[in-house]
Structure formats: structure tokens, C-alpha cells
Protein backbone atom coordinates (compact mmCIF):
# COMPACT_ATOMS: atom_id res chain seq x y z
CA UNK A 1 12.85 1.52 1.54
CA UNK A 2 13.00 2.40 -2.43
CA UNK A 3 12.45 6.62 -1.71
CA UNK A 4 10.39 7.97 -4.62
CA UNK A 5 10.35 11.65 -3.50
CA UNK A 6 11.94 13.19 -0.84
CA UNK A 7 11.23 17.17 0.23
CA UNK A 8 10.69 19.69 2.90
CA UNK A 9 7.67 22.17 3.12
CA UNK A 10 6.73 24.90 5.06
CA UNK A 11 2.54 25.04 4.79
CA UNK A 12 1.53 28.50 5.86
CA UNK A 13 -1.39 29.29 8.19
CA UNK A 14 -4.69 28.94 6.96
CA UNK A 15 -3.59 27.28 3.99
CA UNK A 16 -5.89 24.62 2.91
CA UNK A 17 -4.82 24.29 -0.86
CA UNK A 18 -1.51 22.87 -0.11
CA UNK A 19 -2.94 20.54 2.28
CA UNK A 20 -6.26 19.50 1.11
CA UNK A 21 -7.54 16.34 0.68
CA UNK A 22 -5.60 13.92 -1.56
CA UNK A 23 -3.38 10.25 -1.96
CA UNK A 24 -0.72 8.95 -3.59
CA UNK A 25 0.03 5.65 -4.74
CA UNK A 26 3.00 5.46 -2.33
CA UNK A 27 3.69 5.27 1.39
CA UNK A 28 4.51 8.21 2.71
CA UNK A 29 6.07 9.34 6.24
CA UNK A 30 5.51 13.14 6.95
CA UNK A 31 8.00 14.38 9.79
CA UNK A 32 6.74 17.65 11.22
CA UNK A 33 9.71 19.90 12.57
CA UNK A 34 7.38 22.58 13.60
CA UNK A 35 4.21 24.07 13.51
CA UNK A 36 0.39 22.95 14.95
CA UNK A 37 -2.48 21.72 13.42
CA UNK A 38 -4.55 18.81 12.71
CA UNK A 39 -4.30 16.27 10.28
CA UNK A 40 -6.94 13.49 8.90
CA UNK A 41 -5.81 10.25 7.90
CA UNK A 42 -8.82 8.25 6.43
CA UNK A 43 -11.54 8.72 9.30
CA UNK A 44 -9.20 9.45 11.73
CA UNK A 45 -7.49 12.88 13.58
CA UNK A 46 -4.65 13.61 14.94
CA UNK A 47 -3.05 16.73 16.53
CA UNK A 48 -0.04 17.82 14.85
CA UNK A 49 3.05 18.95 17.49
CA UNK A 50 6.66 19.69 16.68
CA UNK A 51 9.19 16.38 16.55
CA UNK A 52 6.40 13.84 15.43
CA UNK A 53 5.43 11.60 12.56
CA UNK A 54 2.37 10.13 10.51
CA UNK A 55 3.10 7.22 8.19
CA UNK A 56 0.18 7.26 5.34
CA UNK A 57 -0.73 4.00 4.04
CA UNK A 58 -0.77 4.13 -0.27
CA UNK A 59 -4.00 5.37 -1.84
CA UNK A 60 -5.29 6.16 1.55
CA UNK A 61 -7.08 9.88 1.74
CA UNK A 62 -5.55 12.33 4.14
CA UNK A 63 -5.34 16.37 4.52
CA UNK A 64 -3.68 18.89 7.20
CA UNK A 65 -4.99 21.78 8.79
CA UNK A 66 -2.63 24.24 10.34
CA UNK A 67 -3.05 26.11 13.21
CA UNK A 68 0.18 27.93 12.68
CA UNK A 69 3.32 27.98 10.13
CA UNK A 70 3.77 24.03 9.92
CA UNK A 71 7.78 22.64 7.97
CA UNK A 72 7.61 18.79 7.59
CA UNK A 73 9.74 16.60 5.30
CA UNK A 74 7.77 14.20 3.33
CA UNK A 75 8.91 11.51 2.35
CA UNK A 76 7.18 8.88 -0.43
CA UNK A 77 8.31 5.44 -1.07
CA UNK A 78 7.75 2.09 -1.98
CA UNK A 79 9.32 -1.77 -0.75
CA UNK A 80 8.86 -0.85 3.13
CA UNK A 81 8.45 -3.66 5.68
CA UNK A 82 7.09 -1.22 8.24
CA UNK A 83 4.47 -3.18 11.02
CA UNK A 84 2.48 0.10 11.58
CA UNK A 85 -1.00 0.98 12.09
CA UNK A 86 -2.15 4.24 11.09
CA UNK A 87 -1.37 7.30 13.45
CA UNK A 88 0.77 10.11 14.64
CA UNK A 89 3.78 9.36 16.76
CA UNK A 90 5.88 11.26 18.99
CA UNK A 91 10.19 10.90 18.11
CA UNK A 92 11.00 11.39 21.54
CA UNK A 93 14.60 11.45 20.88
CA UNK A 94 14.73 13.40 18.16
CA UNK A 95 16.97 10.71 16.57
CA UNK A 96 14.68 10.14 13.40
CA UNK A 97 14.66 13.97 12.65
CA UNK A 98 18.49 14.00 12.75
CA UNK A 99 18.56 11.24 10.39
CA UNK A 100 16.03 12.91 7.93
CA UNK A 101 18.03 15.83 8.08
CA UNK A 102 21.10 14.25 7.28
CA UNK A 103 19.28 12.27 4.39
CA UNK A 104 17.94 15.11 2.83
CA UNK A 105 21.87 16.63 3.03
CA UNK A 106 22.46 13.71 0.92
CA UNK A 107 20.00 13.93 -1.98
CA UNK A 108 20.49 18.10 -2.10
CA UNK A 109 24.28 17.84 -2.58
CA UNK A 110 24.43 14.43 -4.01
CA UNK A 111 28.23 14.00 -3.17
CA UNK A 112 30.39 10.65 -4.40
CA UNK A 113 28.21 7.66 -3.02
CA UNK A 114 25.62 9.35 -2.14
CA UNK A 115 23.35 6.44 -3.63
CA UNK A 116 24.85 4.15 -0.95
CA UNK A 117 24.41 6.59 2.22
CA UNK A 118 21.51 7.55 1.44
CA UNK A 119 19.84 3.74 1.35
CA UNK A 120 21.62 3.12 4.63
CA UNK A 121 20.08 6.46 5.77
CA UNK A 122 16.89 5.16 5.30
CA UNK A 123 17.42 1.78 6.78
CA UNK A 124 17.79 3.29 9.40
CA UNK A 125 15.17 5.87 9.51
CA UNK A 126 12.90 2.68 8.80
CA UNK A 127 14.34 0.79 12.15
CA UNK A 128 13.96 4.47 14.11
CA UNK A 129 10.84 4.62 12.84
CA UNK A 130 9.73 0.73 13.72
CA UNK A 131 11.03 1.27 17.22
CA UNK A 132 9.24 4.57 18.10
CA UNK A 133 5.83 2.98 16.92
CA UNK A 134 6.49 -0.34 18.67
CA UNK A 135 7.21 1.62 22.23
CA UNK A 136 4.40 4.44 21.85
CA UNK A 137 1.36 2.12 20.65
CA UNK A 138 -1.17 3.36 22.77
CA UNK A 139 -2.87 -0.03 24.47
CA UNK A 140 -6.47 1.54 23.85
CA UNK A 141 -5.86 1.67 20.10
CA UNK A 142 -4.14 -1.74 19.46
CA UNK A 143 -7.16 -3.44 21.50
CA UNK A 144 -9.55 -0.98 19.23
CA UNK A 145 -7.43 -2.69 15.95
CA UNK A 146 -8.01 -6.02 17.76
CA UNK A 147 -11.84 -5.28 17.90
CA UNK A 148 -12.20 -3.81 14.09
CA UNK A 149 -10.30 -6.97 13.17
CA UNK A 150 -13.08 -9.88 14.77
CA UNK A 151 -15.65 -7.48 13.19
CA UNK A 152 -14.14 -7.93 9.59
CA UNK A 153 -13.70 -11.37 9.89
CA UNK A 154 -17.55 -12.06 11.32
CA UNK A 155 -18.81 -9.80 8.85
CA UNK A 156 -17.40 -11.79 5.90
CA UNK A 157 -17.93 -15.23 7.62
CA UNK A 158 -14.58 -16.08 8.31
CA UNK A 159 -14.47 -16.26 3.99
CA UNK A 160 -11.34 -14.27 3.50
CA UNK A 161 -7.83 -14.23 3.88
CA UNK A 162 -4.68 -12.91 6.75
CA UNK A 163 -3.38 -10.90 4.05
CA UNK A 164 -7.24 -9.38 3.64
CA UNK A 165 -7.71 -8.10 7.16
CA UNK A 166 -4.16 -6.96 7.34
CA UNK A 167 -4.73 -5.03 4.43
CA UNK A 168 -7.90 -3.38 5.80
CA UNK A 169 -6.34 -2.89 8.92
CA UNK A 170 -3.45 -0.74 7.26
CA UNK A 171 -1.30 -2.95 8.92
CA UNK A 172 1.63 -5.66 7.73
CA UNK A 173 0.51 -9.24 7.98
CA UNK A 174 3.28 -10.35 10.59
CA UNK A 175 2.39 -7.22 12.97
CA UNK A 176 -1.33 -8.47 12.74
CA UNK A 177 -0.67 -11.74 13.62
CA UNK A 178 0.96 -11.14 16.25
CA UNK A 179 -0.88 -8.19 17.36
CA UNK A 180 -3.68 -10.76 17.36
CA UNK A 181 -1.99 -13.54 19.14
CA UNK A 182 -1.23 -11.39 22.30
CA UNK A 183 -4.74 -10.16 22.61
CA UNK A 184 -6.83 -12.90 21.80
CA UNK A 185 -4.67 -16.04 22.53
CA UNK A 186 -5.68 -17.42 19.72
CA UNK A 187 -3.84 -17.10 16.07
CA UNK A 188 -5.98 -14.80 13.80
CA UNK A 189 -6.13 -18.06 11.02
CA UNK A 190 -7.94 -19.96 14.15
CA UNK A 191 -10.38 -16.92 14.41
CA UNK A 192 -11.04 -17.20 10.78
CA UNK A 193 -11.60 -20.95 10.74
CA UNK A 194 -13.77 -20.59 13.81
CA UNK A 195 -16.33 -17.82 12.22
CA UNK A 196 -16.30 -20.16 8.70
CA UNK A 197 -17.32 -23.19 11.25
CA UNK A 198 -20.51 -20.81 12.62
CA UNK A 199 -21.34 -19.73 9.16
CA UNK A 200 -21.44 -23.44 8.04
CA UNK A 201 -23.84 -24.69 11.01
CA UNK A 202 -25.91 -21.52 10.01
CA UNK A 203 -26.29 -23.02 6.62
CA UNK A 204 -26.23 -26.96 7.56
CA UNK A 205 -29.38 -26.10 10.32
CA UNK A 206 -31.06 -23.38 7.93
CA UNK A 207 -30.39 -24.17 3.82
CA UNK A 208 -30.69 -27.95 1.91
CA UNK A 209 -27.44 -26.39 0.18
CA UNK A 210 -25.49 -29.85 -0.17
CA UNK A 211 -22.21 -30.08 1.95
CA UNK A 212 -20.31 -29.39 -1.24
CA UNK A 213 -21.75 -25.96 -1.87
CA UNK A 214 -21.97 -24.94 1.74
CA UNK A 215 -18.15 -25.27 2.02
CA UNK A 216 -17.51 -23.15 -1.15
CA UNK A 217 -19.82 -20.96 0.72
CA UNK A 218 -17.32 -21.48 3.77
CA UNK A 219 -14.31 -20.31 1.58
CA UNK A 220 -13.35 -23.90 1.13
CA UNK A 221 -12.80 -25.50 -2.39
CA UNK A 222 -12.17 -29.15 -1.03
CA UNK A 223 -15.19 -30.70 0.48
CA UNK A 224 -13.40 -33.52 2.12
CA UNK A 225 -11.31 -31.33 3.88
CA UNK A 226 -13.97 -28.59 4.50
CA UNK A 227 -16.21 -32.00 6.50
CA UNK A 228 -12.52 -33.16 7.99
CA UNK A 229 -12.03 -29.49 9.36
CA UNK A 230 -15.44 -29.16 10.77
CA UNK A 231 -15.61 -32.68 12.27
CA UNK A 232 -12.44 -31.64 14.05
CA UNK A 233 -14.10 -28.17 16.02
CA UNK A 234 -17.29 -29.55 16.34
CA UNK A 235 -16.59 -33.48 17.03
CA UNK A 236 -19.81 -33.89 14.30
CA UNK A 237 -19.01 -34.23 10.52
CA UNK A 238 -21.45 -31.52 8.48
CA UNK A 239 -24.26 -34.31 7.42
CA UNK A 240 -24.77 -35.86 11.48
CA UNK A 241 -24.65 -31.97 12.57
CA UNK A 242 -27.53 -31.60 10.43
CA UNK A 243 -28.94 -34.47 10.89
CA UNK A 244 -28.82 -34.29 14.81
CA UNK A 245 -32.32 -34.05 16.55
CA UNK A 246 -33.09 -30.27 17.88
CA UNK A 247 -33.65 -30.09 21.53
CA UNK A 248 -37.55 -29.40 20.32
CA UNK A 249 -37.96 -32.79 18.97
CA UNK A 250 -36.82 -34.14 21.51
């Protein structure tokens, strides 16, 4: 975690200029110590409670409204491995807030070797945070990230990449993957291959595209291996699925 900025706020009641909407380039974490309200992270709400946490994804739009007096520390950085989906999560323990507290100690007072406390500070923070999200995902909203993730890849065919759905998911590629794994049983690359197989009978059965340009179509630059790949899932190679006799002919 390479901390850009670092600060705590107090955001009065009613106070919808210092909270309206807005992004920055960087991840940020915003700790709230106190206070109620609501806060919007892209399309989504979430209720704001003393001793919890929102991690906002770069360039992603979010805003607060407060109910009463809300103090977080907000925090913006860069070079974070952090699996998280969006969302608001509880620090049960209060173990990340004593950390934060202690790390923003550090950066006020800047004592000797304060550079090296404060990045083992925030290692730390970063494994406090990674363990509170991994034992308070709610099982309604990992199935709901499971469920916007088979919709991206059938609405684009199966033509696009781990990293691409990840991305859109707000979520790191290895926490997707295996997010993916344990719900489906199947590895997400499978589910891609699968929906580029369905789009590719769609086009042998409905187009005279020739093989070629139905597996660029497919995401697949190599024709040989686009027919080798679809001979394997189907037991057919491209030009005898097309070629097969309908059931109406028969």
C-alpha cells in the first residue's frame, strides 16, 4: 500500500458540499469513527455506523449523507492487492481503527523512521482489512457478484478477458476466480470459453461467415485452434456442426 493522502474529517450535519458526489484516481478506504448517515458508492447504499469501513474502487463515483456529526479517516492510495468487492464493513474488533490511529500518529509527528513504521502500519491495516471483508461477506451479495458476473460474460459472448470482468466487478482477478470457482464449480475461463462456444454455433447455424471470421468473432485469432477448441466441447469441428442435418430435414 503506496498511501497518497492520509487525513481525518469531521463532516457536519446536513452538509452535502463536503460530501457530494465525486472520485479520485486512487483507492481509497474511509474509516468512520463516529457519526450516521448514508453513503453511495456507484449504484449502491450503505448505512454508515460508528467502527466501520468502505473501500472505494479508483475513478468510481461516491458521496455521503450524514444523519449526524460523522469523523472518518480517509485514506487514498495506490499498489494495493486488496480482494474486495465494493461495500461497507463492520471492524468488529476495533483492531483496524487502532491501527489507523496509530498510523496517522506517525505521519502527524513524523518521528526518526517514521517512513518504515508507517509502511508496516499499513501492511497491516491492509491484512486487517482483507480479513474483516473475507469473514463478513454477506453470502447474498457474493452469489449477487456471481450472477452480475455470467451476465457480463453472456452479454459480450464470452469475447473478453478474466482481468475484464474482474475489473467490472470492482474486484481483484484472484478473488474472482475463486469467488467463481466455489459458486459455480466451474473456473470463470471455462465459463468464458463455454458462452464463446454458444456464440459460435449461433453464427455457424445462422451466418455463411467462414470459420475464420466467426472465430475472430469468438475472440479467437487462431482458427485452427478456435475449430480444435470447439471440436473438443462439442465433439463436432465448426464446418460438420454446420453442416449437420436439422432435426426438420430429417
Amino acid at each position: 500500500m503506496d498511501i497518497k493522502i492520509a487525513f481525518k474529517v469531521t463532516v457536519e450535519k446536513g452538509d452535502l458540499i463536503s460530501a457530494k458526489n465525486h472520485r479520485h484516481e486512487s483507492m481509497e478506504l474511509v474509516y468512520f469513527l463516529s457519526g450516521t448517515g448514508q453513503t453511495m458508492i456507484g449504484d449502491d447504499i450503505y448505512r454508515i455506523q460508528s467502527n466501520c469501513f468502505c473501500l472505494i474502487p479508483p475513478n468510481t463515483t461516491h458521496s455521503q449523507t450524514s444523519e449526524s456529526d460523522i469523523t472518518s479517516i480517509c485514506l487514498r492510495f495506490d499498489n494495493c492487492e486488496l480482494d474486495s468487492p465494493i461495500g461497507l464493513w463492520v471492524d468488529a474488533d476495533g483492531k483496524i481503527k487502532d491501527y489507523l490511529e496509530k498510523l496517522m500518529e506517525e505521519l502527524s509527528y513524523q518521528r526518526p523512521a517514521y517512513s518504515l513504521v508507517t509502511k508496516g502500519l499499513a501492511t497491516t491495516i491492509t491484512g486487517l482489512i482483507q480479513r474483516a471483508i473475507n469473514e463478513n461477506v454477506p453470502q447474498d451479495r457474493k452469489q449477487a457478484l456471481i450472477s452480475k458476473a455470467m451476465k457480463i460474460i453472456e452479454g459480450k459472448d464470452g469475447n473478453l478477458s478474466i482481468d475484464e470482468v474482474a475489473g467490472q466487478l470492482f474486484i481483484s482477478k484472484n478473488y474472482f476466480r475463486h469467488l467463481f470457482t466455489q459458486y459455480t464449480g466451474q473456473s470463470p475461463i471455462k465459463a468464458i470459453i463455454n458462452a464463446r462456444i454458444e456464440h459460435a454455433k449461433h453464427l455457424l447455424l445462422n451466418t455463411d461467415f467462414p470459420i475464420a471470421k466467426i472465430a475472430e468473432n469468438c475472440g479467437v485469432e487462431n482458427p485452427y485452434y478456435f475449430s480444435k477448441m470447439f471440436k473438443n466441447i462439442t465433439g463436432a469441428t465448426p464446418s460438420a456442426f454446420r453442416n449437420k442435418p436439422s432435426s426438420s430435414d430429417s
